[in-house]
Protein backbone atom coordinates (compact mmCIF):
# COMPACT_ATOMS: atom_id res chain seq x y z
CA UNK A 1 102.49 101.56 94.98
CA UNK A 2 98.91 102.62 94.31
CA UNK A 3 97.64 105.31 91.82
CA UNK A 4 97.30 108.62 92.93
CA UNK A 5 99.12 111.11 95.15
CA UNK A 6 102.66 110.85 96.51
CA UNK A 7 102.87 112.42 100.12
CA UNK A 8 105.72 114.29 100.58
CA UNK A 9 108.45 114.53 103.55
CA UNK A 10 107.46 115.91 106.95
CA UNK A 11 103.28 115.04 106.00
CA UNK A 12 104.50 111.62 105.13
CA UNK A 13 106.40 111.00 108.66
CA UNK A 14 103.78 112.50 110.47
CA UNK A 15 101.08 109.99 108.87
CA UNK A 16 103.32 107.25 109.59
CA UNK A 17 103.70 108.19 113.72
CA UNK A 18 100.06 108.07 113.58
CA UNK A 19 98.94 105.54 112.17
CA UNK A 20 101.94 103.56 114.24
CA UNK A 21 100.92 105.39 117.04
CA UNK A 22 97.33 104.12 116.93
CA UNK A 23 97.70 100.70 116.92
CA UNK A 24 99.26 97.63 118.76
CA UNK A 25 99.70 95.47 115.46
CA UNK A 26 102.91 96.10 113.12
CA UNK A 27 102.69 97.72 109.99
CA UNK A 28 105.06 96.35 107.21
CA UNK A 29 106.89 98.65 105.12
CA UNK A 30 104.76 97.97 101.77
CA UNK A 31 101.66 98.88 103.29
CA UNK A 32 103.05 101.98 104.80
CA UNK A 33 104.63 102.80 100.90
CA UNK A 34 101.45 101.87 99.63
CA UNK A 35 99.29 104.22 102.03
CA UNK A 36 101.51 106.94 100.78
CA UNK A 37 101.96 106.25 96.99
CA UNK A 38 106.03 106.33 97.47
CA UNK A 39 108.29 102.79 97.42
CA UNK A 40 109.45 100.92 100.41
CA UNK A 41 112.80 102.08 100.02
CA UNK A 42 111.81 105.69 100.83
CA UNK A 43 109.63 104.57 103.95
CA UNK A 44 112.96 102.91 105.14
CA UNK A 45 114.92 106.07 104.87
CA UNK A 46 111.78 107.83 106.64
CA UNK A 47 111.74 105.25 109.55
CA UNK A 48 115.83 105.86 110.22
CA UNK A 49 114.34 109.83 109.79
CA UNK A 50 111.93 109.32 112.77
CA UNK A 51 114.67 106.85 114.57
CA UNK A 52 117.24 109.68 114.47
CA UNK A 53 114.47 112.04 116.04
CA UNK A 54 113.66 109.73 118.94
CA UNK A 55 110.51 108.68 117.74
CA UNK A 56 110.59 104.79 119.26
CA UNK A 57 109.91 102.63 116.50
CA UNK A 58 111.10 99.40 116.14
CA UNK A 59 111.50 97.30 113.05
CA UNK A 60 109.98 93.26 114.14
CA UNK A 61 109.99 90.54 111.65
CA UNK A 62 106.28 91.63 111.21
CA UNK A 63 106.46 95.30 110.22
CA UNK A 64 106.85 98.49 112.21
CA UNK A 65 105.79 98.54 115.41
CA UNK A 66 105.70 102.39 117.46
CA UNK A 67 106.50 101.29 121.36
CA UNK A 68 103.99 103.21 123.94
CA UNK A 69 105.76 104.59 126.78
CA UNK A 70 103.71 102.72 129.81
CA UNK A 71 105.89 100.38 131.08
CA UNK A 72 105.41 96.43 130.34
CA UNK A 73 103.71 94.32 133.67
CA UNK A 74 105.57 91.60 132.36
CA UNK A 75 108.01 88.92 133.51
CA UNK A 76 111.01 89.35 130.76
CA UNK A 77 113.93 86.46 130.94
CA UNK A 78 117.14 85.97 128.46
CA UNK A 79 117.62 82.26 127.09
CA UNK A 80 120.37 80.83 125.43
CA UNK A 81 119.35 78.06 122.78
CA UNK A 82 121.28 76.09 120.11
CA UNK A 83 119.31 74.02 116.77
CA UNK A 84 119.46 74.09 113.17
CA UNK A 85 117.60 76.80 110.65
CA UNK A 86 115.16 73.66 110.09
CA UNK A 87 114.36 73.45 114.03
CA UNK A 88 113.60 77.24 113.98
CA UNK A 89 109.89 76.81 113.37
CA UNK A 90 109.47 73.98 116.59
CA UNK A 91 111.60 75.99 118.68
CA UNK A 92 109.38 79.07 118.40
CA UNK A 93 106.00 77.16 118.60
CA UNK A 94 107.07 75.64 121.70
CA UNK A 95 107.73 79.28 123.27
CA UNK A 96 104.58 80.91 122.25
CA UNK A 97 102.25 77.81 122.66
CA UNK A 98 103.02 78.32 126.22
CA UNK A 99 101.63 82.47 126.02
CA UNK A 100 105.57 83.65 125.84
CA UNK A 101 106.39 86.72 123.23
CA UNK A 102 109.81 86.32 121.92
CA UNK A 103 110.46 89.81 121.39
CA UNK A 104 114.63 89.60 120.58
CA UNK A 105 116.78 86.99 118.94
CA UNK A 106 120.67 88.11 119.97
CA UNK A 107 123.55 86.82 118.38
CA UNK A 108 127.64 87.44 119.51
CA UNK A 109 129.18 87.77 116.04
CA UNK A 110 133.16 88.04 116.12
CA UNK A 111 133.62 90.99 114.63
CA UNK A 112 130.36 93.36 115.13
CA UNK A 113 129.95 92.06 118.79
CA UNK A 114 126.40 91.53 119.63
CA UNK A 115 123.80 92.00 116.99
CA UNK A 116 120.14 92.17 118.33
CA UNK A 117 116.70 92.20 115.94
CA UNK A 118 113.14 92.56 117.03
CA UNK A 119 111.36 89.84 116.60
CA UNK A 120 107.84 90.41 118.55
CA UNK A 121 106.19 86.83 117.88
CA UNK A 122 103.28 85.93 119.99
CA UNK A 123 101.42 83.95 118.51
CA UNK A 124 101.40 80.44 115.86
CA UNK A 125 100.46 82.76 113.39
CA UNK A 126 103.36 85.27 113.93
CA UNK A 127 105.75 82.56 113.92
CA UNK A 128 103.92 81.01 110.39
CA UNK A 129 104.25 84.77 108.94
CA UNK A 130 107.99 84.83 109.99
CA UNK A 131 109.22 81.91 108.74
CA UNK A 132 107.05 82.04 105.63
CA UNK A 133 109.31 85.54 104.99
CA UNK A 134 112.74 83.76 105.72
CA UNK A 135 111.99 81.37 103.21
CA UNK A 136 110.39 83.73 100.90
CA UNK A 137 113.47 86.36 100.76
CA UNK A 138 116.00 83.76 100.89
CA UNK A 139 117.29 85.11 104.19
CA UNK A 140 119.64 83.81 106.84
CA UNK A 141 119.23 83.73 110.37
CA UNK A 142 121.11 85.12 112.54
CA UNK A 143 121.87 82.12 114.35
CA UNK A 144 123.01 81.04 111.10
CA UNK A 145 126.19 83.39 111.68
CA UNK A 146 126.86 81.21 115.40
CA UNK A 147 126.38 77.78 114.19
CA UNK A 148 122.96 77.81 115.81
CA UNK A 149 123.96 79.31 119.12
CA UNK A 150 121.42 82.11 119.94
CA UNK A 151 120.00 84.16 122.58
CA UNK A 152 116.03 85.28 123.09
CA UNK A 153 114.58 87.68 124.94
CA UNK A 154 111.64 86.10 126.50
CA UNK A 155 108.55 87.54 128.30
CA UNK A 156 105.19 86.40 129.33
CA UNK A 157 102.30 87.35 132.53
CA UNK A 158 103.26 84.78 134.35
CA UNK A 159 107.00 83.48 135.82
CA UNK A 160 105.35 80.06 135.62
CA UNK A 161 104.61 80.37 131.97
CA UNK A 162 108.71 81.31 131.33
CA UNK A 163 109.40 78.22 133.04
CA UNK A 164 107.66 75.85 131.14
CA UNK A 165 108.75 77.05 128.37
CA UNK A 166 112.14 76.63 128.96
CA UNK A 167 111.25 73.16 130.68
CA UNK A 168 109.60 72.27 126.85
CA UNK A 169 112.71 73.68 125.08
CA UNK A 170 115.47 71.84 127.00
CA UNK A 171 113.22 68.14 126.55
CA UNK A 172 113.39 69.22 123.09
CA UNK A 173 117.42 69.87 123.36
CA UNK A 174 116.86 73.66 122.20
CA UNK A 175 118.36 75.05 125.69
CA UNK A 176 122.49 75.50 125.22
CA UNK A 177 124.02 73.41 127.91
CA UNK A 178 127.12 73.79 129.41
C-alpha cells in the first residue's frame, strides 16, 4: 500500500469497474489495493461485493479480468489431460504455442463435485507468470487433488489450431486415454 489516501466503499468499487472495464489485460489484486491505498484483502471482499451485484468479473491466475458482453468469434473445445505438477509448464506451452487460450482448468473432486478456476493464458509469457506464482505461493494445483487428471477449456480462431494442439498434447502423452 502506497502513502496517501484510502478510498472508501462504493468510490472504491466504482474505480475498480472502471479501470477493469477499460482494459483487456488483468489487473492483480495488489495493484488494484495499491491504486486505492487499502490491502488486498479488502479488494477481495470488494470483488465478491461487485460479484454478488452481477458485475462479471472473473478472478484468472493473472489478476482480475471484467468480461465485455460481445460475444467471443471463437472456436471453444473441452480436453481431458493427465501429467505430473512438473509437466504443467510443457503441457501449457504446447497449447498456446499453437495460438490456443486456455481459459479453464476443471477438476471432479469427490466431495465438492466439479471445481472450475479461470485461468486465461495466452501466451509463453502468461504461462511463465503462472507458474512462476505456483511456485512462489507454494500452491497446489488442482490437478494435484485428481492425481493429475484434469480438464481445460480450450479456445482459439481457428478449429485447425484446436486440433493441433491436441495432436501435440497426445504425442506428448498429456491427452487422458481411455
Amino acid at each position: 500500500m502506497t502513502e496517501g489516501k484510502k478510498i472508501l466503499g462504493d468510490r472504491r468499487r466504482d474505480l475498480i469497474i472502471q479501470w477493469l472495464s477499460n482494459t483487456n489485460e488483468p489487473i492483480t489484486g495488489g495493484e488494484l489495493a495499491s491504486r486505492t491505498n487499502v490491502s488486498r484483502q479488502v479488494i477481495v471482499q470488494d470483488i465478491s461485493i461487485l460479484k454478488a451485484k452481477k458485475h462479471p468479473i472473473i478472478a484468472t491466475a493473472q489478476g482480475y479480468i471484467y468480461v465485455q458482453s460481445t460475444p467471443s468469434m471463437r472456436i471453444s473445445r473441452i480436453i481431458a489431460c493427465q501429467h505430473t505438477p512438473a509437466e504443467t509448464k510443457e503441457e501449457l506451452f504446447i497449447l498456446v504455442d499453437h495460438g490456443v487460450t486456455v481459459k479453464q482448468v476443471i477438476v471432479e473432486h469427490a466431495i465438492y463435485g466439479e471445481i472450475t478456476a479461470s485461468l486465461m493464458l495466452s501466451t509463453r509469457l502468461d504461462v511463465e507468470k503462472f507458474c512462476e506464482s505456483v511456485r512462489h505461493t507454494k500452491s497446489a494445483l488442482l490437478s494435484e487433488l485428481t492425481n493429475g487428471v484434469h480438464l481445460h477449456v480450450i479456445e482459439a480462431d481457428h478449429d485447425h489450431q484446436l486440433n493441433a494442439a491436441v495432436q501435440a498434447l497426445e504425442e506428448n502423452g498429456f491427452i487422458l486415454s481411455d
